[in-house]
C-alpha atoms as a PDB file:
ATOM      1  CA  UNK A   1      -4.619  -0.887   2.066  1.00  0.00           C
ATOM      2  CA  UNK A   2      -1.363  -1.563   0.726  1.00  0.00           C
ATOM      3  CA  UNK A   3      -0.107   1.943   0.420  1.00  0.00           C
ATOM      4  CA  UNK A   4      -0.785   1.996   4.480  1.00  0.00           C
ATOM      5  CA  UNK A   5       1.381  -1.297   5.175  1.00  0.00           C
ATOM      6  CA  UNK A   6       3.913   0.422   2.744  1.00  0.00           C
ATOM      7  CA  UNK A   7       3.800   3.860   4.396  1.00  0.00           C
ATOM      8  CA  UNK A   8       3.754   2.576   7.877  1.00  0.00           C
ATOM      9  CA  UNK A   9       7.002   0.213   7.144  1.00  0.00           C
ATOM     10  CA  UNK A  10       8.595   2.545   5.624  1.00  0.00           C
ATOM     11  CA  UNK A  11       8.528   4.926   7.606  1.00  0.00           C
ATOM     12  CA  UNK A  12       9.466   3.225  10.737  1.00  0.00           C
ATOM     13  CA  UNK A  13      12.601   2.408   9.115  1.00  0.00           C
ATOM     14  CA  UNK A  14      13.566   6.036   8.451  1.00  0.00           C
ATOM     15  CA  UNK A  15      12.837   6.866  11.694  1.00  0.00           C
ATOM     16  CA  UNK A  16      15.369   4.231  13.030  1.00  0.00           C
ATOM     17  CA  UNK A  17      18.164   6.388  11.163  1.00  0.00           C
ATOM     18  CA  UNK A  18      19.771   8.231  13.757  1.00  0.00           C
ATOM     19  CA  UNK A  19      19.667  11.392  12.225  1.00  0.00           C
ATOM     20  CA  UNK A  20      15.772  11.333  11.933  1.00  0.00           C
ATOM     21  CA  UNK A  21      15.451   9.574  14.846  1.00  0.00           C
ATOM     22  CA  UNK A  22      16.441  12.912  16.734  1.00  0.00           C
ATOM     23  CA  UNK A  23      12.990  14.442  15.546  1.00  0.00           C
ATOM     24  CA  UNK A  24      11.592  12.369  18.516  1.00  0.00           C
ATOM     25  CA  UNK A  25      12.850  15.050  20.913  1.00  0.00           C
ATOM     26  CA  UNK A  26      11.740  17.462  19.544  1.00  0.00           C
ATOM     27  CA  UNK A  27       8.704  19.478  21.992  1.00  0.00           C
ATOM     28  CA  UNK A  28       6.433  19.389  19.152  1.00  0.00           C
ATOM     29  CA  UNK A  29       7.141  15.825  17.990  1.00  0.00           C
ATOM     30  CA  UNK A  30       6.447  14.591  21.670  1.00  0.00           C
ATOM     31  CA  UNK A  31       3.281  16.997  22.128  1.00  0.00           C
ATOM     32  CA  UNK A  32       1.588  15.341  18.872  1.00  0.00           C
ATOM     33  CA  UNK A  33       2.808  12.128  19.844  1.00  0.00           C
ATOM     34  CA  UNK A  34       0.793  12.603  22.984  1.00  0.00           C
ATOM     35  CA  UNK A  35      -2.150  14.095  21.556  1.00  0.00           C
ATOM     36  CA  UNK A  36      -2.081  11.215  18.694  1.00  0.00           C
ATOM     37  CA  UNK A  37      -1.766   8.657  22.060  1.00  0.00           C
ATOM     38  CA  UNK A  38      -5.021  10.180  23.755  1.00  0.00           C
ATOM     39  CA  UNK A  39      -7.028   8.089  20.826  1.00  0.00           C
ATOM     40  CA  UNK A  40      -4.996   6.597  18.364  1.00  0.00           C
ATOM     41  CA  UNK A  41      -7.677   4.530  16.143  1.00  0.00           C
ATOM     42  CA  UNK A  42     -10.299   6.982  15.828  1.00  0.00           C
ATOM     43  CA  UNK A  43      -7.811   9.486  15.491  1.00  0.00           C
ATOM     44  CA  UNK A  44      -6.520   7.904  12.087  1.00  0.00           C
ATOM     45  CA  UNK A  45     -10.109   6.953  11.248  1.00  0.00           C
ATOM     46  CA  UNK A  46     -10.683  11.013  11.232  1.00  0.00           C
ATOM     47  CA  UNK A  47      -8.006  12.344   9.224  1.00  0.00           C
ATOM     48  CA  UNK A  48      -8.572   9.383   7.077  1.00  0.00           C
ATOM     49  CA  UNK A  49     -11.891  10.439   5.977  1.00  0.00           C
ATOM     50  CA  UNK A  50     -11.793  13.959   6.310  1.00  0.00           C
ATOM     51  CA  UNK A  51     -10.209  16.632   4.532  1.00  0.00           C
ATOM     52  CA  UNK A  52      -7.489  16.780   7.062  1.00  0.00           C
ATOM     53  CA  UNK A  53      -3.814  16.603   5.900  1.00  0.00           C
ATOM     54  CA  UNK A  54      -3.281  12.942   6.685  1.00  0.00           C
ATOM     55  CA  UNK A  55       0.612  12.803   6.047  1.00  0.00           C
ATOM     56  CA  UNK A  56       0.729  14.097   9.898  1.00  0.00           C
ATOM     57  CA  UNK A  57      -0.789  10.698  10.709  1.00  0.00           C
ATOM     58  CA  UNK A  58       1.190   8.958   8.317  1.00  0.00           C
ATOM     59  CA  UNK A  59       4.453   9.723  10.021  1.00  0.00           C
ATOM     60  CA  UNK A  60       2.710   9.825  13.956  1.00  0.00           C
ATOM     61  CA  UNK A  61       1.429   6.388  13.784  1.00  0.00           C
ATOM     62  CA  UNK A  62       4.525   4.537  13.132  1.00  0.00           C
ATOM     63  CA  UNK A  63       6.978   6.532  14.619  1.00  0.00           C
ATOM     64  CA  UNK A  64       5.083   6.116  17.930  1.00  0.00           C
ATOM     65  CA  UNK A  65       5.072   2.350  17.918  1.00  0.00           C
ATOM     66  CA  UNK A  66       1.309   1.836  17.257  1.00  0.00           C
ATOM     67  CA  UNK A  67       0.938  -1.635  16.319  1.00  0.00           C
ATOM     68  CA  UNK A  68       0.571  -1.634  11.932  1.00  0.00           C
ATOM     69  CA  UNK A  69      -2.340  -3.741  11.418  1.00  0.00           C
ATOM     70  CA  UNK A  70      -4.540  -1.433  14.141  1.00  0.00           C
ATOM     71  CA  UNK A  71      -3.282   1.581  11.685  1.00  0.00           C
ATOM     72  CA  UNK A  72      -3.732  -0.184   8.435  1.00  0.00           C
ATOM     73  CA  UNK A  73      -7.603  -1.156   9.609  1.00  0.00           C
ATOM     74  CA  UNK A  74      -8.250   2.537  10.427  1.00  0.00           C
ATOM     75  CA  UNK A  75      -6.918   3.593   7.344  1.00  0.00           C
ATOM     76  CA  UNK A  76      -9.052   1.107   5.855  1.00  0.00           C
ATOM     77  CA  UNK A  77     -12.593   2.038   7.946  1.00  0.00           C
ATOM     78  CA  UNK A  78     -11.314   5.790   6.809  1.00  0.00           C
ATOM     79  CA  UNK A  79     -10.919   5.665   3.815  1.00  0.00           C
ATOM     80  CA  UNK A  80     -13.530   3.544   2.396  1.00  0.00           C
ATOM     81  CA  UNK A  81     -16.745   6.406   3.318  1.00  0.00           C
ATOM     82  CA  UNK A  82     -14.434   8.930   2.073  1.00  0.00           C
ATOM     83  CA  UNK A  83     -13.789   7.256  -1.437  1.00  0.00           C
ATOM     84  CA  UNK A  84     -17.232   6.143  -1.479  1.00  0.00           C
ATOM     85  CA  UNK A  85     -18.727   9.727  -0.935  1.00  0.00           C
ATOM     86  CA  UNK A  86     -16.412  10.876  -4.070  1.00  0.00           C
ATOM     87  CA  UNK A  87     -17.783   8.067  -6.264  1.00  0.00           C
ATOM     88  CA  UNK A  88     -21.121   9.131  -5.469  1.00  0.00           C
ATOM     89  CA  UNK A  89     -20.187  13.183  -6.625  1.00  0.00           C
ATOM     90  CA  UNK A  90     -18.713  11.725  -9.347  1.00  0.00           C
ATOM     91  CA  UNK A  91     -21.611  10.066 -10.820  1.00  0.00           C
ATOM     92  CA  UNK A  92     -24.245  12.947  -9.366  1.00  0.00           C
ATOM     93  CA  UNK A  93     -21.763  15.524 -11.651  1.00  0.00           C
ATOM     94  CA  UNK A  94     -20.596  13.831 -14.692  1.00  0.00           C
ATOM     95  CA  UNK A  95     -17.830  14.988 -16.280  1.00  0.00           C
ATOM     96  CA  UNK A  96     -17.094  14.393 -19.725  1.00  0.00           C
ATOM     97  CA  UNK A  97     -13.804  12.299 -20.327  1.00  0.00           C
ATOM     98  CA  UNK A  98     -12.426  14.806 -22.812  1.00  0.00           C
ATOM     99  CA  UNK A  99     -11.612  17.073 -19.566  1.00  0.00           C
ATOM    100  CA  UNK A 100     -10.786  14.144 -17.735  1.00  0.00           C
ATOM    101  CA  UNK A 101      -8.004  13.428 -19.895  1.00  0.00           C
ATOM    102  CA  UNK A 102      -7.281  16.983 -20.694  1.00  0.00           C
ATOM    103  CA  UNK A 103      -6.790  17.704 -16.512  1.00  0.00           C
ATOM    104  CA  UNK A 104      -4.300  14.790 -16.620  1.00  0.00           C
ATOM    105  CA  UNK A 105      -2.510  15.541 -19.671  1.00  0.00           C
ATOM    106  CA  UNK A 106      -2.273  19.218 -18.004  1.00  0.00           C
ATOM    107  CA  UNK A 107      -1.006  17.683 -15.027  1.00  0.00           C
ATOM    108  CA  UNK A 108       1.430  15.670 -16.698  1.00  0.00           C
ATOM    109  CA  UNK A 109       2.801  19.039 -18.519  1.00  0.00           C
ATOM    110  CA  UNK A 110       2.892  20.524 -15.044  1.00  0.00           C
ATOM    111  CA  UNK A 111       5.058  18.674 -13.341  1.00  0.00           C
ATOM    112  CA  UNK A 112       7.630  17.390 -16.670  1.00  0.00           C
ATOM    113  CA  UNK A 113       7.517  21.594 -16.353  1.00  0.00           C
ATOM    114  CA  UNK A 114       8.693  21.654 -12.966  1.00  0.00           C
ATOM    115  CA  UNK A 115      10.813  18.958 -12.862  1.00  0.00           C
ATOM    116  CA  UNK A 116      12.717  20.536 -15.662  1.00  0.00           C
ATOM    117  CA  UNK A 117      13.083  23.882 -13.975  1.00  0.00           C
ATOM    118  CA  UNK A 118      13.614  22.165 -10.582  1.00  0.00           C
ATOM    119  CA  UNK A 119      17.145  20.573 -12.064  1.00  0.00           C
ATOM    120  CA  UNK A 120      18.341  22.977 -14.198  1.00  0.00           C
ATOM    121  CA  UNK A 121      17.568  25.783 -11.009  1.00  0.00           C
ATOM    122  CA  UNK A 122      19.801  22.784  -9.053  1.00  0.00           C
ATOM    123  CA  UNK A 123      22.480  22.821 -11.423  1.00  0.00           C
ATOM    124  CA  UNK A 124      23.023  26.283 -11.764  1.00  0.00           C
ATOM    125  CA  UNK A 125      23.104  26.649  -8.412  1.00  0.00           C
ATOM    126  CA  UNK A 126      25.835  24.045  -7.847  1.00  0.00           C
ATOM    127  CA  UNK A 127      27.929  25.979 -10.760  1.00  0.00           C
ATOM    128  CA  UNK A 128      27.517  29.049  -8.967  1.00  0.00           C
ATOM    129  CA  UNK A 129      29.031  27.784  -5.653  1.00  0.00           C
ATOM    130  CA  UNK A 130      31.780  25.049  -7.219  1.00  0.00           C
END
């Protein structure tokens, strides 16, 4: 619940910056925005508990002036089934927490990895053209 308050204020202040704000004309921005319109609750209620990327309804929601606390409950009536349903797989397959922590640690490797790569692939770059 407080990751939707968070995304939703922040990112109807981005899209007060000008520069973003310009997205708004945009034909596709306006054709989701009236698609998104047609239903707006159950709309976030369905990408909230399906497997639907819900970052489009992260940015549609407060961009288009739907009021925060109707998204925030959505998100909430969403996501609750959705988490439940996992916690219910999870117990059904147990997994033992050596791989648990393995995955992570993996994970964590991943992206220290990548992040590495990512700035030293920026910097050479910026040597290249200054």
């Amino acid at each position: 619940m407080i990751a939707a308050i968070v995304d939703y204020f922040v990112v109807r202040k981005v899209f007060e910056i000008q520069k973003v704000a310009k997205v708004k004309h945009a034909p596709i921005y306006r054709a989701a925005i009236r698609w998104f319109r047609w239903c707006p609750w159950i709309t976030v209620v369905l990408f909230a508990i399906s497997p639907l990327p819900f970052y489009v309804i992260r940015i549609l929601a407060p961009s288009s002036g739907y009021p925060w606390w109707r998204y925030v409950s959505a998100c909430v009536v969403g996501r609750i089934p959705r988490y439940y349903l996992l916690a219910l797989g999870g117990a059904w397959v147990p997994v033992p927490s050596r791989y648990l922590i393995l995955m992570m640690l993996g994970l964590m490797v991943t992206t220290i990895i990548l992040s590495i790569y990512g700035a030293r692939c920026t910097a050479n770059a910026q040597e290249r053209t200054g």
